[in-house]
Protein backbone atom coordinates (compact mmCIF):
# COMPACT_ATOMS: atom_id res chain seq x y z
CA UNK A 1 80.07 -34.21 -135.03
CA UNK A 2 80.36 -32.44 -131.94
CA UNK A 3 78.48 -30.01 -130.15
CA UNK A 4 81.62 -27.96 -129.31
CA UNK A 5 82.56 -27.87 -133.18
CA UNK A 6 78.86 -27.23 -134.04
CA UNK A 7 78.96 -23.99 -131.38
CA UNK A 8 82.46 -23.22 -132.91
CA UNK A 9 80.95 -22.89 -136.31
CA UNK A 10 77.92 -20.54 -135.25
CA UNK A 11 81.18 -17.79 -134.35
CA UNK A 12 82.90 -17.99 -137.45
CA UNK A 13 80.59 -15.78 -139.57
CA UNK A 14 79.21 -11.88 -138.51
CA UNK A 15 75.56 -12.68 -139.13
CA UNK A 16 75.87 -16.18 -137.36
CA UNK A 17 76.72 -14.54 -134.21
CA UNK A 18 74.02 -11.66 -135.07
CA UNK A 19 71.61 -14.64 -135.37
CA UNK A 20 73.01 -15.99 -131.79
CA UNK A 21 72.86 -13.22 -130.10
CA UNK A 22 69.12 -12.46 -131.32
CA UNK A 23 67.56 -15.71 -130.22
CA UNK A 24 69.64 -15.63 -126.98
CA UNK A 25 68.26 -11.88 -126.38
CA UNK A 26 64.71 -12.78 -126.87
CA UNK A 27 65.42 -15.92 -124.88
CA UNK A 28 66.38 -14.19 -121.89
CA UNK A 29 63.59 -11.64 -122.16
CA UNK A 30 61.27 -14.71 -122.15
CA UNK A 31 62.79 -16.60 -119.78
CA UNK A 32 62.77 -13.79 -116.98
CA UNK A 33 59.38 -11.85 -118.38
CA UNK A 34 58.14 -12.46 -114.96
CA UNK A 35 61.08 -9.76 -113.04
CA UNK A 36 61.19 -7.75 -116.34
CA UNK A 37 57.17 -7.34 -116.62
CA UNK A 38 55.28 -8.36 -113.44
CA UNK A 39 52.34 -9.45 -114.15
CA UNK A 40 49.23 -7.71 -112.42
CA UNK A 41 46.95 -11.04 -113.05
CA UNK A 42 49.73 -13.49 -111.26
CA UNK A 43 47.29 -16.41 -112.32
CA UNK A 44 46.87 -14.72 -115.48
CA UNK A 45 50.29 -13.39 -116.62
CA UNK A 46 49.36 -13.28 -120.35
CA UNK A 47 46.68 -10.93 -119.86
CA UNK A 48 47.52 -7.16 -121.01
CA UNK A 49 47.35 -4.62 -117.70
CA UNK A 50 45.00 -1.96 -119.28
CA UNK A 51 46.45 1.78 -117.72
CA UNK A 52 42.85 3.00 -118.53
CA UNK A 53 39.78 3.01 -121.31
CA UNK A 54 40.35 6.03 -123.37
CA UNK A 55 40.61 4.39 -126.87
CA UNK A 56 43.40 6.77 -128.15
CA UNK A 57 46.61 5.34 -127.47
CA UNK A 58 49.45 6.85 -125.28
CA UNK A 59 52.71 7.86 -125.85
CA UNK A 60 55.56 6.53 -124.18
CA UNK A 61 55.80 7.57 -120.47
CA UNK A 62 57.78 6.48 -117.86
CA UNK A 63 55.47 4.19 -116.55
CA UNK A 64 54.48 2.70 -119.24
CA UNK A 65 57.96 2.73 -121.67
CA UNK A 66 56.60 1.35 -125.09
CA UNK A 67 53.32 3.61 -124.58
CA UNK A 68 49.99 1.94 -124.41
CA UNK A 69 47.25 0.55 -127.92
CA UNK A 70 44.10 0.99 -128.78
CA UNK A 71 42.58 0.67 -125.22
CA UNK A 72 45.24 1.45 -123.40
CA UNK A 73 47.21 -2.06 -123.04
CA UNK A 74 50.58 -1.49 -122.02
CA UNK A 75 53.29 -2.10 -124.77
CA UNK A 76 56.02 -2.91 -123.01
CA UNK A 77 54.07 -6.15 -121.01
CA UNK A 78 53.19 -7.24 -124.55
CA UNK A 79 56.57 -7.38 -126.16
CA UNK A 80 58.07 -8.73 -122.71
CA UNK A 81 55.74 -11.70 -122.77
CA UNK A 82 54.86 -11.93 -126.47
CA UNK A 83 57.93 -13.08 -126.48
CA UNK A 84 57.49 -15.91 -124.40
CA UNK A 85 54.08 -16.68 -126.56
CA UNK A 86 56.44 -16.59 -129.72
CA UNK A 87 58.98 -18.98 -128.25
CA UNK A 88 55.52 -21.04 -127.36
CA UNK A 89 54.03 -21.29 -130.77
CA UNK A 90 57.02 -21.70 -132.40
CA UNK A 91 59.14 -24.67 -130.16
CA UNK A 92 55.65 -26.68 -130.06
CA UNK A 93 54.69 -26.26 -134.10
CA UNK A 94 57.99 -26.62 -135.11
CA UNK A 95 58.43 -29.96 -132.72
CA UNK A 96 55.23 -31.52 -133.65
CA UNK A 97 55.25 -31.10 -137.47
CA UNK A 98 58.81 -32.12 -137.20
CA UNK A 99 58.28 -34.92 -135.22
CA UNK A 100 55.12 -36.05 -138.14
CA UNK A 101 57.30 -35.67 -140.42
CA UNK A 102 59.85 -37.63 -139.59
CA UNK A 103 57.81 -40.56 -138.73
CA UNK A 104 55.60 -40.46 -141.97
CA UNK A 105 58.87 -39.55 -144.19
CA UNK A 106 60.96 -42.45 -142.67
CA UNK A 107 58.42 -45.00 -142.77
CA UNK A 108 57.48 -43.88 -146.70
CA UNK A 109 61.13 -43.74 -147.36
CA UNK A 110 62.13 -46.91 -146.23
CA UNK A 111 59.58 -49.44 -147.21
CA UNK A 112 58.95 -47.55 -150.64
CA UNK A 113 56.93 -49.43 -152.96
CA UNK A 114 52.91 -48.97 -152.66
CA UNK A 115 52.99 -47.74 -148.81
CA UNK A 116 55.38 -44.44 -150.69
CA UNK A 117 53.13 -44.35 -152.95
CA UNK A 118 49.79 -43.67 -150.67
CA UNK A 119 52.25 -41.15 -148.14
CA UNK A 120 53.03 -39.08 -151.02
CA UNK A 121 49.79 -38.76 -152.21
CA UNK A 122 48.38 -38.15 -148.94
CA UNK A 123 50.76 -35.65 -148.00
CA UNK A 124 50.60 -34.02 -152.13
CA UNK A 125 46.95 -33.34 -150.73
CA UNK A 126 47.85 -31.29 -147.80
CA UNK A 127 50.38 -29.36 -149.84
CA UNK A 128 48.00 -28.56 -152.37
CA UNK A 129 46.18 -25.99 -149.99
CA UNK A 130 48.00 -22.76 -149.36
CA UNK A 131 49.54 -22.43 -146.03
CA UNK A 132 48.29 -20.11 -144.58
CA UNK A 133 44.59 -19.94 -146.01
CA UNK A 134 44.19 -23.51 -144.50
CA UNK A 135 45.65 -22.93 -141.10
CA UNK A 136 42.79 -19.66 -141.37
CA UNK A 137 40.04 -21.78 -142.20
CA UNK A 138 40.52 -24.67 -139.71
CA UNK A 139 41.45 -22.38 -136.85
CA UNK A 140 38.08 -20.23 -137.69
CA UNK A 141 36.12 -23.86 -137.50
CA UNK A 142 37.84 -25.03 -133.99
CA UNK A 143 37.62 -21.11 -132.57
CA UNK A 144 39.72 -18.62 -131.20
CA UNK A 145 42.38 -19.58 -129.06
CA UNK A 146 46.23 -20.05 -129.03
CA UNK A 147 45.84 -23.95 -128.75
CA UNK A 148 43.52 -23.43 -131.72
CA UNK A 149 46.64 -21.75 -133.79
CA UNK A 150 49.08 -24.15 -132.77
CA UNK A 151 46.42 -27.12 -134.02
CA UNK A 152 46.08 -25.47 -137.27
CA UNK A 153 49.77 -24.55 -137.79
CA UNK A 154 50.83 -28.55 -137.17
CA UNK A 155 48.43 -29.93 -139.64
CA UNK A 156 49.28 -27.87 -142.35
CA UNK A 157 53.28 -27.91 -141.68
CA UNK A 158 54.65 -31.01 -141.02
CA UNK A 159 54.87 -31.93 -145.26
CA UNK A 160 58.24 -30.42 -145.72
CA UNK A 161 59.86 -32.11 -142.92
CA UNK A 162 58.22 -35.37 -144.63
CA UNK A 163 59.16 -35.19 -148.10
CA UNK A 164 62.97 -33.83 -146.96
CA UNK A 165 63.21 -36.57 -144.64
CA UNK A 166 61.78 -39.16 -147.38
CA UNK A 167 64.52 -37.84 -149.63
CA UNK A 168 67.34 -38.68 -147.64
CA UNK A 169 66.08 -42.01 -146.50
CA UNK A 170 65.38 -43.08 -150.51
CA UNK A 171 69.80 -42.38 -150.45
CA UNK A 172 70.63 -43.86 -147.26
CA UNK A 173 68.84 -47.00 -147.45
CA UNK A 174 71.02 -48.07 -150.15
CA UNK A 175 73.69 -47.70 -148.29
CA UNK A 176 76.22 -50.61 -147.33
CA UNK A 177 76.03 -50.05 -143.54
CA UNK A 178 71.84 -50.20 -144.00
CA UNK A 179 72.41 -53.18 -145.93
CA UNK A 180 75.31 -54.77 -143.62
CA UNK A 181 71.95 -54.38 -140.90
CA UNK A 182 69.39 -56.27 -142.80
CA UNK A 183 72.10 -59.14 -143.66
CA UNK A 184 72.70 -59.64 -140.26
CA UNK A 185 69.23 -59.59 -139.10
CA UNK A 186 68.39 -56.03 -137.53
CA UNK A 187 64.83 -55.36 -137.14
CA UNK A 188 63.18 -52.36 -139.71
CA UNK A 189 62.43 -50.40 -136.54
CA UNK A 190 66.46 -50.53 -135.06
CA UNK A 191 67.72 -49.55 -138.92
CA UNK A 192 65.27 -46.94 -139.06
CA UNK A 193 65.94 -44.97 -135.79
CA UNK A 194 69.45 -46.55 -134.46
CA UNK A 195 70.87 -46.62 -138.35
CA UNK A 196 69.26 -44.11 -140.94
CA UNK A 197 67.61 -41.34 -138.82
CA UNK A 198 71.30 -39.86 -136.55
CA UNK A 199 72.71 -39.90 -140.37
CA UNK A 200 70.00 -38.42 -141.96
CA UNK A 201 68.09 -35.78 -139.15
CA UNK A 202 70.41 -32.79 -140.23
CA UNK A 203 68.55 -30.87 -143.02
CA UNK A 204 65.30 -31.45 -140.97
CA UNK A 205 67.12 -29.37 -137.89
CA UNK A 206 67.70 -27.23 -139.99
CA UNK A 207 64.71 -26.36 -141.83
CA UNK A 208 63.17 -26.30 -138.07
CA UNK A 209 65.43 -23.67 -136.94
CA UNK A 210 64.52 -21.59 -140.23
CA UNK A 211 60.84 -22.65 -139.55
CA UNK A 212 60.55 -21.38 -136.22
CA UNK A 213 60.16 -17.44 -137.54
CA UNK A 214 57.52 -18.62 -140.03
CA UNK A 215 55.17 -19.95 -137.96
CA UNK A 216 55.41 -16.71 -135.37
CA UNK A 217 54.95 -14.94 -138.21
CA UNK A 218 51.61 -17.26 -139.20
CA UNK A 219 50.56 -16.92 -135.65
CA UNK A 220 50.96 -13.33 -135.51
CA UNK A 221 48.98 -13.02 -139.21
CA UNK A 222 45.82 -14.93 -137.75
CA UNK A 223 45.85 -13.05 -134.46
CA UNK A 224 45.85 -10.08 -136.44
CA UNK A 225 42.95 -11.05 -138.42
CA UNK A 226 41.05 -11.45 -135.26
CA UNK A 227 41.06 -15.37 -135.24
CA UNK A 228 43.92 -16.10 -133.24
CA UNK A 229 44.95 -15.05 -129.51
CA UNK A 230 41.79 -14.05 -127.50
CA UNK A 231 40.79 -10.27 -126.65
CA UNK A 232 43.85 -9.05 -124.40
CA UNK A 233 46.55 -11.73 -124.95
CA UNK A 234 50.31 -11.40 -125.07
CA UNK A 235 51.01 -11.75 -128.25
CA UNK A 236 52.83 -9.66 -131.45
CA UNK A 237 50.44 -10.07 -133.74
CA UNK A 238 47.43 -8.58 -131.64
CA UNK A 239 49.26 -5.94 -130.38
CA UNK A 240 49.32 -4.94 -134.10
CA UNK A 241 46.20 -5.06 -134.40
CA UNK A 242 45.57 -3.04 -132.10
CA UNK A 243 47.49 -0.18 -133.79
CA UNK A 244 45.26 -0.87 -137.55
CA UNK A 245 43.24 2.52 -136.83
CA UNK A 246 46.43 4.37 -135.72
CA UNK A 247 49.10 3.83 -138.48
CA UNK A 248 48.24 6.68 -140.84
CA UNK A 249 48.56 8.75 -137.75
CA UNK A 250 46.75 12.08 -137.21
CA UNK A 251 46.33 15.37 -139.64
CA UNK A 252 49.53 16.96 -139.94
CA UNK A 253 51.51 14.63 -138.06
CA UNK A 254 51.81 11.35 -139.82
CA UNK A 255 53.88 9.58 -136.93
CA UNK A 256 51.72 10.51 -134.31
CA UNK A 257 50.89 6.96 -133.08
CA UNK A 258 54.80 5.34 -134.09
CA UNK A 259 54.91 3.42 -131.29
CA UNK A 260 51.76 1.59 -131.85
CA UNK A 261 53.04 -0.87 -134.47
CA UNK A 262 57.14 0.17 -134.55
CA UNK A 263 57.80 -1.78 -131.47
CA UNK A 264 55.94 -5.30 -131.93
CA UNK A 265 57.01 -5.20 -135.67
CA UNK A 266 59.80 -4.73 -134.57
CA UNK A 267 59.92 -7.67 -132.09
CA UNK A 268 58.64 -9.90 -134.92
CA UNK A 269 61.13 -8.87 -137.33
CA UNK A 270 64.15 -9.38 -135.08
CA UNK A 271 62.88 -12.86 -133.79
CA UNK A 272 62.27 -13.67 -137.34
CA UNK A 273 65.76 -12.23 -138.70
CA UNK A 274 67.47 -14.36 -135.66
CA UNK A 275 65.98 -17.54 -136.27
CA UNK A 276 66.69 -17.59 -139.87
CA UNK A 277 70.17 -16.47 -139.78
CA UNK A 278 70.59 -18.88 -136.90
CA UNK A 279 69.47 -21.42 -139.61
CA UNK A 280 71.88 -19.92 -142.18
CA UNK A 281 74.29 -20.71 -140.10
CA UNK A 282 73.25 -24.44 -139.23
CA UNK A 283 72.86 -25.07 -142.55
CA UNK A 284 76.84 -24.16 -143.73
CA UNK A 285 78.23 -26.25 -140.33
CA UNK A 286 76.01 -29.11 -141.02
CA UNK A 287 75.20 -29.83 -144.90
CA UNK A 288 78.26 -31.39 -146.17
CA UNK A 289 77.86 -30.01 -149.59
CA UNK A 290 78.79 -26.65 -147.84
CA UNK A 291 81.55 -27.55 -145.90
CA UNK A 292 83.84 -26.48 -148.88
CA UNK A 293 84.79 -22.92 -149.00
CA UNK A 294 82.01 -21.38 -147.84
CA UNK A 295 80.98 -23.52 -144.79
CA UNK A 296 83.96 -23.45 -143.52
CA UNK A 297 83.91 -19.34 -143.06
């Protein structure tokens, strides 16, 4: 399987493309935040430039474009490299539960028997507390911070990619090519990672790709409940909070204060929307249950 036949899939479908051209869009904006937004604290760049200390916010203007929050911290910096702390929490959350996850599901896979038996358990334990009350807790215990998040979001995420991985290594293993291996020799390690693994990683890429939106959203949740980016970082989910005394707007004009929360909602919704119909997608070119009539749109 190709990477040319896996990019010719993703333009088969409208929303595939939609979901391209999302993550692409916010990939650029992330990638060049630093011509699009200059920073005013260049050893800083993820601090929000305040325009002032009035605690109304602003509306739009042309020097500020997305209008400033509570506090006057400029919009438009926020989205600009929000997006670069989205693409942050989500690439190093998604990698590191992934990569947990695939060690501790081929390993319980594989050898089965009692050393499946304690995995499973273990990892039925951290799946018995809901997501995102336990990445709250533990991230209010180590303190505020982004690294604090991230720490949080791993330990409670890296079960699915476990149990999915576990799954297909309980099939494969039975397989005559896995069993061709041991005959002749092949250490556990070489079947597991040479053999198994390149016929088995699919479904974990992509429940990664769908994964990525999820934990930006978690992120942005727990920054908005005060225990996640410090005071004055670039990120989505503070910038909402920011706007929590400003939605209802003012007497007689309900929409007063739009801009507060339309614009990093929006932001989140988008990356969100592009990440999981960029998974969509992944899932129809690479499951082979799907490659009938309807993965091969």
């Amino acid at each position: 399987m190709g990477f040319s036949w896996v990019l010719k899939g993703l333009f088969k479908s409208p929303t595939s493309v939609l979901g391209v051209c999302l993550v692409l869009f916010f990939s650029i904006i992330a990638l060049f935040a630093p011509w699009i937004a200059p920073p005013e604290y260049p050893d800083e760049p993820y601090l929000l430039p305040k325009a002032g200390w009035s605690a109304e916010p602003s509306p739009p203007s042309a020097e500020h474009p997305f209008g400033t929050t509570e506090g006057q911290y400029d919009i438009f910096y926020g989205i600009v490299w929000g997006a670069r702390t989205a693409f942050k929490v989500g690439l190093i959350t998604v990698g590191f539960s992934a990569l947990i996850g695939i060690v501790v599901g081929s390993i319980s896979g594989y050898f089965g028997g009692w050393v499946d038996e304690v995995i499973m358990r273990v990892t039925d334990i951290f799946m018995a507390f809901p997501f995102l009350v336990a990445a709250m807790v533990l991230t209010t215990i180590l303190g505020k911070g982004l690294d604090k998040i991230m720490i949080a979001l791993i330990t409670f995420g890296w079960m699915g990619y476990a149990r999915l991985i576990r799954g297909s290594f309980l099939a494969a293993k039975e397989e005559l090519y896995v069993l061709a291996a041991k005959a002749i020799g092949v250490s556990d390690l070489s079947i597991i990672f040479k053999h198994i693994l390149p016929n088995t990683i699919y479904p974990v890429i992509i429940q990664a790709s769908m994964s990525m939106g999820s934990m930006v959203v978690s992120a942005s949740a727990l920054s908005f409940l005060g225990i996640g980016a410090p005071e004055g970082y670039a990120d989505w989910g503070q910038m909402i909070s920011y706007a929590r005394n400003w939605i209802v707007g003012a007497p007689g004009d309900a929409l007063k204060y739009w801009y507060t929360f339309f614009y990093p909602g929006g932001a989140i919704v988008l990356f969100v929307l592009g990440w999981n119909l960029l998974g969509d997608a992944l899932r129809d070119i690479l499951d082979p249950k799907l490659r009938g009539p309807r993965g091969a749109r």
